[in-house]
N, C-alpha and C. Protein backbone atom coordinates (compact mmCIF):
# COMPACT_ATOMS: atom_id res chain seq x y z
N UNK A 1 -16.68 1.90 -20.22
CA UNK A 1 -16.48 0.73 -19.40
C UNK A 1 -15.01 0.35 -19.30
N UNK A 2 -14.43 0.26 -20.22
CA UNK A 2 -12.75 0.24 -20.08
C UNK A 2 -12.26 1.16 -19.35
N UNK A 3 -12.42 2.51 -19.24
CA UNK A 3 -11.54 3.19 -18.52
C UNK A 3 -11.82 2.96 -17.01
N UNK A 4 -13.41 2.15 -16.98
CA UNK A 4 -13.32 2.07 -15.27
C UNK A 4 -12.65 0.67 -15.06
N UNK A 5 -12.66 -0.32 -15.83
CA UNK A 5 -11.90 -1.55 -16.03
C UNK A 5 -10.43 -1.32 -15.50
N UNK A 6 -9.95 -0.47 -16.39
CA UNK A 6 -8.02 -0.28 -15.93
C UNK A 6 -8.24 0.77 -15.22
N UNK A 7 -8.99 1.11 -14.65
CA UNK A 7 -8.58 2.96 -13.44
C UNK A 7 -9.19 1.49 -11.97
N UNK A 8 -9.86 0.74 -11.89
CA UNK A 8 -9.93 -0.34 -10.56
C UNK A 8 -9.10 -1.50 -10.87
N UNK A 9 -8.58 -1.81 -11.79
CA UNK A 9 -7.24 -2.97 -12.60
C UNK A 9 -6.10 -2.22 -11.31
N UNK A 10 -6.12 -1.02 -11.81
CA UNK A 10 -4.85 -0.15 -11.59
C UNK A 10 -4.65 0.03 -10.10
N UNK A 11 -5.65 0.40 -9.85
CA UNK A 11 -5.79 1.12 -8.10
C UNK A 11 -5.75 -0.47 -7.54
N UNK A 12 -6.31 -1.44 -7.83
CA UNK A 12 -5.81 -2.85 -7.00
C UNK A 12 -4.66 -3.14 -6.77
N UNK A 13 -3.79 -2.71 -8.04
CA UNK A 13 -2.37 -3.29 -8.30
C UNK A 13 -1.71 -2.05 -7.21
N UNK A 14 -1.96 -1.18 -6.96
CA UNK A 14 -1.12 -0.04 -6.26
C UNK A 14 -1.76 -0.41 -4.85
N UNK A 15 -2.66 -0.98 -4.59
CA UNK A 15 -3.16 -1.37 -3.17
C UNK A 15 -2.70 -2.61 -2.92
N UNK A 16 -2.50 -3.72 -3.63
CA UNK A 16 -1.68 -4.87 -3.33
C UNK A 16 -0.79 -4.63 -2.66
N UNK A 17 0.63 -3.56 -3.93
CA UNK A 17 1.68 -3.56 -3.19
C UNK A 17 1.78 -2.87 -2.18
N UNK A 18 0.96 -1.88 -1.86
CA UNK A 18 0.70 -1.54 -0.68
C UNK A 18 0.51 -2.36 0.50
N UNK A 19 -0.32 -3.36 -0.05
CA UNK A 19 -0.59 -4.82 1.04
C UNK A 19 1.12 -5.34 1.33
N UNK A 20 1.14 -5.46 0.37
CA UNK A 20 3.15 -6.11 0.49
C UNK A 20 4.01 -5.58 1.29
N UNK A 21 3.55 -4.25 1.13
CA UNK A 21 4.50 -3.07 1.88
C UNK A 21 4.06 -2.93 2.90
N UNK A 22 3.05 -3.47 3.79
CA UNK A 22 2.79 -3.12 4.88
C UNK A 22 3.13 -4.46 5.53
N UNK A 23 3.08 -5.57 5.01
CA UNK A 23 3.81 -6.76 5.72
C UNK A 23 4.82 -6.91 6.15
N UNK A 24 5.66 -5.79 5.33
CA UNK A 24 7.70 -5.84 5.40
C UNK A 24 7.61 -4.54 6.45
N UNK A 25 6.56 -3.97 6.85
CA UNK A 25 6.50 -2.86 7.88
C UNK A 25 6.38 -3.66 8.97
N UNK A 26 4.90 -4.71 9.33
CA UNK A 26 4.68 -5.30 10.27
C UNK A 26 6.26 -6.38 10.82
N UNK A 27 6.45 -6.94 10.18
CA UNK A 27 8.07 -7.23 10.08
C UNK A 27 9.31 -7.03 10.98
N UNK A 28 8.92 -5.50 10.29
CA UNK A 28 10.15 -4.36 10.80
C UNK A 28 9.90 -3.07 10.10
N UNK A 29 10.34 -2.14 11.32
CA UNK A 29 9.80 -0.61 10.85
C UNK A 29 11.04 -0.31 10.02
N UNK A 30 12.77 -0.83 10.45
CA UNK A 30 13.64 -0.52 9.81
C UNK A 30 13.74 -1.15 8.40
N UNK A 31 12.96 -2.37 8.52
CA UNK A 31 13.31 -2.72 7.09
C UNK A 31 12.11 -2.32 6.43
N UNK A 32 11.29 -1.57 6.86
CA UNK A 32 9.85 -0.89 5.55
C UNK A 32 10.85 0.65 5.29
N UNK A 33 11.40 1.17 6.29
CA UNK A 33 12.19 2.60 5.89
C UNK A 33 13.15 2.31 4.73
N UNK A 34 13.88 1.35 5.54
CA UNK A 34 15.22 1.02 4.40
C UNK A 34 14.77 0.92 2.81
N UNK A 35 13.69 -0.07 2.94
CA UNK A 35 13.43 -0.15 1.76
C UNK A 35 13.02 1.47 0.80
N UNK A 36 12.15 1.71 1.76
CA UNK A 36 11.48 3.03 1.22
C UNK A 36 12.87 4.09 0.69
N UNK A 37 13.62 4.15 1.39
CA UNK A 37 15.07 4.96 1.03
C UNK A 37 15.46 4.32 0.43
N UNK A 38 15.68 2.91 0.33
CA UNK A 38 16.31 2.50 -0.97
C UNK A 38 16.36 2.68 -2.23
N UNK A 39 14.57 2.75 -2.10
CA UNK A 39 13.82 2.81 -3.37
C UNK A 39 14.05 4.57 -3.86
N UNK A 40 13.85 4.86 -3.28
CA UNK A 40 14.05 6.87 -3.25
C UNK A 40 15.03 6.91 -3.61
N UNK A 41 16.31 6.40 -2.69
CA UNK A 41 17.61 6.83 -2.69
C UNK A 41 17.90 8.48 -2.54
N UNK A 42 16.99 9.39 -1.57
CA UNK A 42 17.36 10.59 -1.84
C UNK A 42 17.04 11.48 -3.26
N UNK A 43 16.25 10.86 -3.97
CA UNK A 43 15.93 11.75 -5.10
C UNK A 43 14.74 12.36 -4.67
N UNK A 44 14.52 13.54 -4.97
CA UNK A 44 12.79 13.83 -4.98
C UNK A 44 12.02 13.27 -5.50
N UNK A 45 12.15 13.85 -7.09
CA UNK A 45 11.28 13.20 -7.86
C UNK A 45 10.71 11.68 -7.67
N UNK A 46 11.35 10.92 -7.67
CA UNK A 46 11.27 9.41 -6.99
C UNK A 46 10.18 9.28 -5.86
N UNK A 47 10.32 10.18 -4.76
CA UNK A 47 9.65 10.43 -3.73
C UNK A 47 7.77 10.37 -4.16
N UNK A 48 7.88 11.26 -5.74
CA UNK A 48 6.71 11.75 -6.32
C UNK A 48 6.10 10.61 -7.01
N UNK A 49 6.89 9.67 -7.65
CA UNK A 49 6.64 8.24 -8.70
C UNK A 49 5.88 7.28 -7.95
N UNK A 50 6.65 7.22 -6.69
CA UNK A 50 6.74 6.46 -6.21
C UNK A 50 5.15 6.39 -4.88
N UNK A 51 4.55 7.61 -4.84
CA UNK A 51 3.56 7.86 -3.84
C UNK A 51 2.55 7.24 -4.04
N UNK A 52 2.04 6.27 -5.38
CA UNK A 52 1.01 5.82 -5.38
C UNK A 52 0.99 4.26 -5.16
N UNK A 53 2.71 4.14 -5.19
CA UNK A 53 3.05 2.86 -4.63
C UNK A 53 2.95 2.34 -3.48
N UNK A 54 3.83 3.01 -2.66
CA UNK A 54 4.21 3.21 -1.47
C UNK A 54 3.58 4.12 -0.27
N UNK A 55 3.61 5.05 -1.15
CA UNK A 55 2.97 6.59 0.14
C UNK A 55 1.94 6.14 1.06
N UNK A 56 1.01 5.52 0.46
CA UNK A 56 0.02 5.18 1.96
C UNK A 56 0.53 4.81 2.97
N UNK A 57 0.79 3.59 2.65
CA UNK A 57 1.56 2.30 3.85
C UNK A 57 2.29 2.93 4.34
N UNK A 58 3.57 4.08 3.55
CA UNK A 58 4.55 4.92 3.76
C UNK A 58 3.86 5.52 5.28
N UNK A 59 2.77 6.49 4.97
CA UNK A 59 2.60 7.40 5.96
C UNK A 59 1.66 6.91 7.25
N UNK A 60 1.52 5.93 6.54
CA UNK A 60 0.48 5.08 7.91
C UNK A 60 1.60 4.70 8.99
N UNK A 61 2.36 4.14 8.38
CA UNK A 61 3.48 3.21 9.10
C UNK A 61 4.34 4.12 10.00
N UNK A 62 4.96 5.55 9.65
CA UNK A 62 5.15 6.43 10.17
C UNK A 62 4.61 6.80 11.49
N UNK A 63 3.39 7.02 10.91
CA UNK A 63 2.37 7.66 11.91
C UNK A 63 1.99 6.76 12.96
N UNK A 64 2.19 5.43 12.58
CA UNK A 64 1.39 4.55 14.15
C UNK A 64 3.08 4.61 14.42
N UNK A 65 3.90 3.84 13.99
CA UNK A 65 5.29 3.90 14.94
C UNK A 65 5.48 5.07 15.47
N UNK A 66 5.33 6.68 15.15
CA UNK A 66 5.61 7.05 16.08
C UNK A 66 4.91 8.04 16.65
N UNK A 67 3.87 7.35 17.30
CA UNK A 67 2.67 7.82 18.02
C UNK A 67 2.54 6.78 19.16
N UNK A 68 2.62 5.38 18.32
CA UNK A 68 2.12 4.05 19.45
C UNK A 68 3.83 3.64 19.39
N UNK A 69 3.73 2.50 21.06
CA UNK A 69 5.06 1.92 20.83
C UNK A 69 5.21 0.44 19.94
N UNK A 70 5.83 -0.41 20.06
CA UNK A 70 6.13 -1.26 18.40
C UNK A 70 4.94 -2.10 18.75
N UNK A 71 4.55 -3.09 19.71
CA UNK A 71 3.30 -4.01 19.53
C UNK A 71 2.28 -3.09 19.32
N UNK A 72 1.77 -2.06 19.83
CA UNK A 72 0.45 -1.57 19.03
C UNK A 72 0.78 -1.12 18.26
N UNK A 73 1.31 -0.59 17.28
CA UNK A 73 1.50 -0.26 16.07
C UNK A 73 2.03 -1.26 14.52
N UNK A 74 2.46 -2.60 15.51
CA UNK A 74 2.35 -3.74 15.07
C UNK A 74 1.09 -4.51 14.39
N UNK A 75 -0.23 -4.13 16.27
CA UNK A 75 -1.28 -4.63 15.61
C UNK A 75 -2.22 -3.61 15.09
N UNK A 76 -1.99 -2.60 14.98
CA UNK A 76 -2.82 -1.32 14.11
C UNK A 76 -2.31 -1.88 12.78
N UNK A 77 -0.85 -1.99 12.45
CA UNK A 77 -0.59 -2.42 11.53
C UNK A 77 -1.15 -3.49 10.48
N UNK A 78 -1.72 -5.12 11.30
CA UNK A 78 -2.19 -6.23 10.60
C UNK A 78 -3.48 -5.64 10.50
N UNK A 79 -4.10 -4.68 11.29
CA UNK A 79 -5.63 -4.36 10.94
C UNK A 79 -5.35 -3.73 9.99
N UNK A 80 -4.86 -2.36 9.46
CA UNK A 80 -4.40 -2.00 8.17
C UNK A 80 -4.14 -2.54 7.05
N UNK A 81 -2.89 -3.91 7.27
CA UNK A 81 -2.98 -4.90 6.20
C UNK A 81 -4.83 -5.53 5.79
N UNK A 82 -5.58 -5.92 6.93
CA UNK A 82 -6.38 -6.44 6.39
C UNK A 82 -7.61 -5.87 5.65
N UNK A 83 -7.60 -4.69 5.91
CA UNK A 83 -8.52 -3.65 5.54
C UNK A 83 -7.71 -3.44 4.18
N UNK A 84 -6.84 -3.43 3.61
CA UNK A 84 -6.38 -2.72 2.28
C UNK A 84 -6.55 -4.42 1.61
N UNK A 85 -5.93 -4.98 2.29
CA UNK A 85 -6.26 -6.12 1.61
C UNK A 85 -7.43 -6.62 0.91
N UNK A 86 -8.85 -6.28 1.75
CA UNK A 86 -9.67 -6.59 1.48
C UNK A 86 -10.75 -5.30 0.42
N UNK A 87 -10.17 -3.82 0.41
CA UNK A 87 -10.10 -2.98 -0.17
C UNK A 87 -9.40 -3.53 -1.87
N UNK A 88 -8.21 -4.04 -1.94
CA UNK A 88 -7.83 -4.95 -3.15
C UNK A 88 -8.57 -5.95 -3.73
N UNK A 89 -9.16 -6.31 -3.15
CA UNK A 89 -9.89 -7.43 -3.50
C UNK A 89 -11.40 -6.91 -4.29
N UNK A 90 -11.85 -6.32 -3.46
CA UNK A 90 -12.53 -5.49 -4.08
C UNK A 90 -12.52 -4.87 -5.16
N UNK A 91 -11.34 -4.21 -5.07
CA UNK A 91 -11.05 -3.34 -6.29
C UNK A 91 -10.96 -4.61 -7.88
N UNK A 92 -9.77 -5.53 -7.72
CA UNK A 92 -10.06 -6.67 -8.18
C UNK A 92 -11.29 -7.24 -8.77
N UNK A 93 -12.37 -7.34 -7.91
CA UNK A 93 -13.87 -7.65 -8.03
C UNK A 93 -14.44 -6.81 -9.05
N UNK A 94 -14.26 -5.82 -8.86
CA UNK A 94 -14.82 -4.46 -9.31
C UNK A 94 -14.29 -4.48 -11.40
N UNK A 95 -12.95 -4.81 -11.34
CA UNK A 95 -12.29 -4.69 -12.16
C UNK A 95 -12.79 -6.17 -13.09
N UNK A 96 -13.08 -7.58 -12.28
CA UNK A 96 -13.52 -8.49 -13.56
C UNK A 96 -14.79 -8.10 -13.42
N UNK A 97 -16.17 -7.58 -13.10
CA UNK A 97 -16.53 -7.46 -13.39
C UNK A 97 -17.22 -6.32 -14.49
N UNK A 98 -16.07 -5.19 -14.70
CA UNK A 98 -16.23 -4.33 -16.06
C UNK A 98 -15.97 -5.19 -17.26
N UNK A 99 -14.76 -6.16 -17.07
CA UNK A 99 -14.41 -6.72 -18.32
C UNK A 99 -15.19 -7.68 -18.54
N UNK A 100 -16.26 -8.27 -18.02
CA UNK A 100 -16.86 -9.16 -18.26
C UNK A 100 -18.21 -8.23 -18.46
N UNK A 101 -18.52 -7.15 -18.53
CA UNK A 101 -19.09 -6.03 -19.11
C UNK A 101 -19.13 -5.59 -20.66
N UNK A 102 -17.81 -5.91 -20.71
CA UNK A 102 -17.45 -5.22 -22.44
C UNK A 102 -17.39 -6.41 -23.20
């Protein structure tokens, strides 16, 4: 029961900031990149740390900007936020109810 406790603890917390990260996308596409390179700075490895943080939102955000032009990919975007959002929440859910298990 603990390991499913912190493995949906965990995956909420990496889908939050994912939630976060897709707000500073909806925003601005330059300031979700910037950041994303910031955070990288050109290292690989970083690239690798960093994929369970970032990488979703990362490649979603990519992919609707440059496929759709900025308002639909804007609002593909808040539907994305709200779907992970509510995917977190869940996960969240999921997570007090193991510990209130053990």
């Amino acid at each position: 029961m603990q390991i499913l406790a912190v493995s949906f603890g965990s995956l909420g917390a990496f889908i939050l900031l994912n939630f976060i990260f897709a707000l500073l996308y909806i925003l601005s596409r330059s300031a979700g990149n910037g950041l994303y390179r910031w955070i990288t700075f050109s290292l690989d490895f970083l690239v690798v740390i960093f994929a369970p943080l970032f990488g979703l939102t990362q490649w979603a955000a990519n992919s609707l900007y440059e496929r759709y032009n900025w308002f639909v990919a804007r609002v593909f975007m808040v539907f994305y936020a709200i779907f992970i959002l509510i995917l977190s929440l869940l996960c969240f859910s999921m997570f007090g109810y193991f510990t209130d298990r053990m």
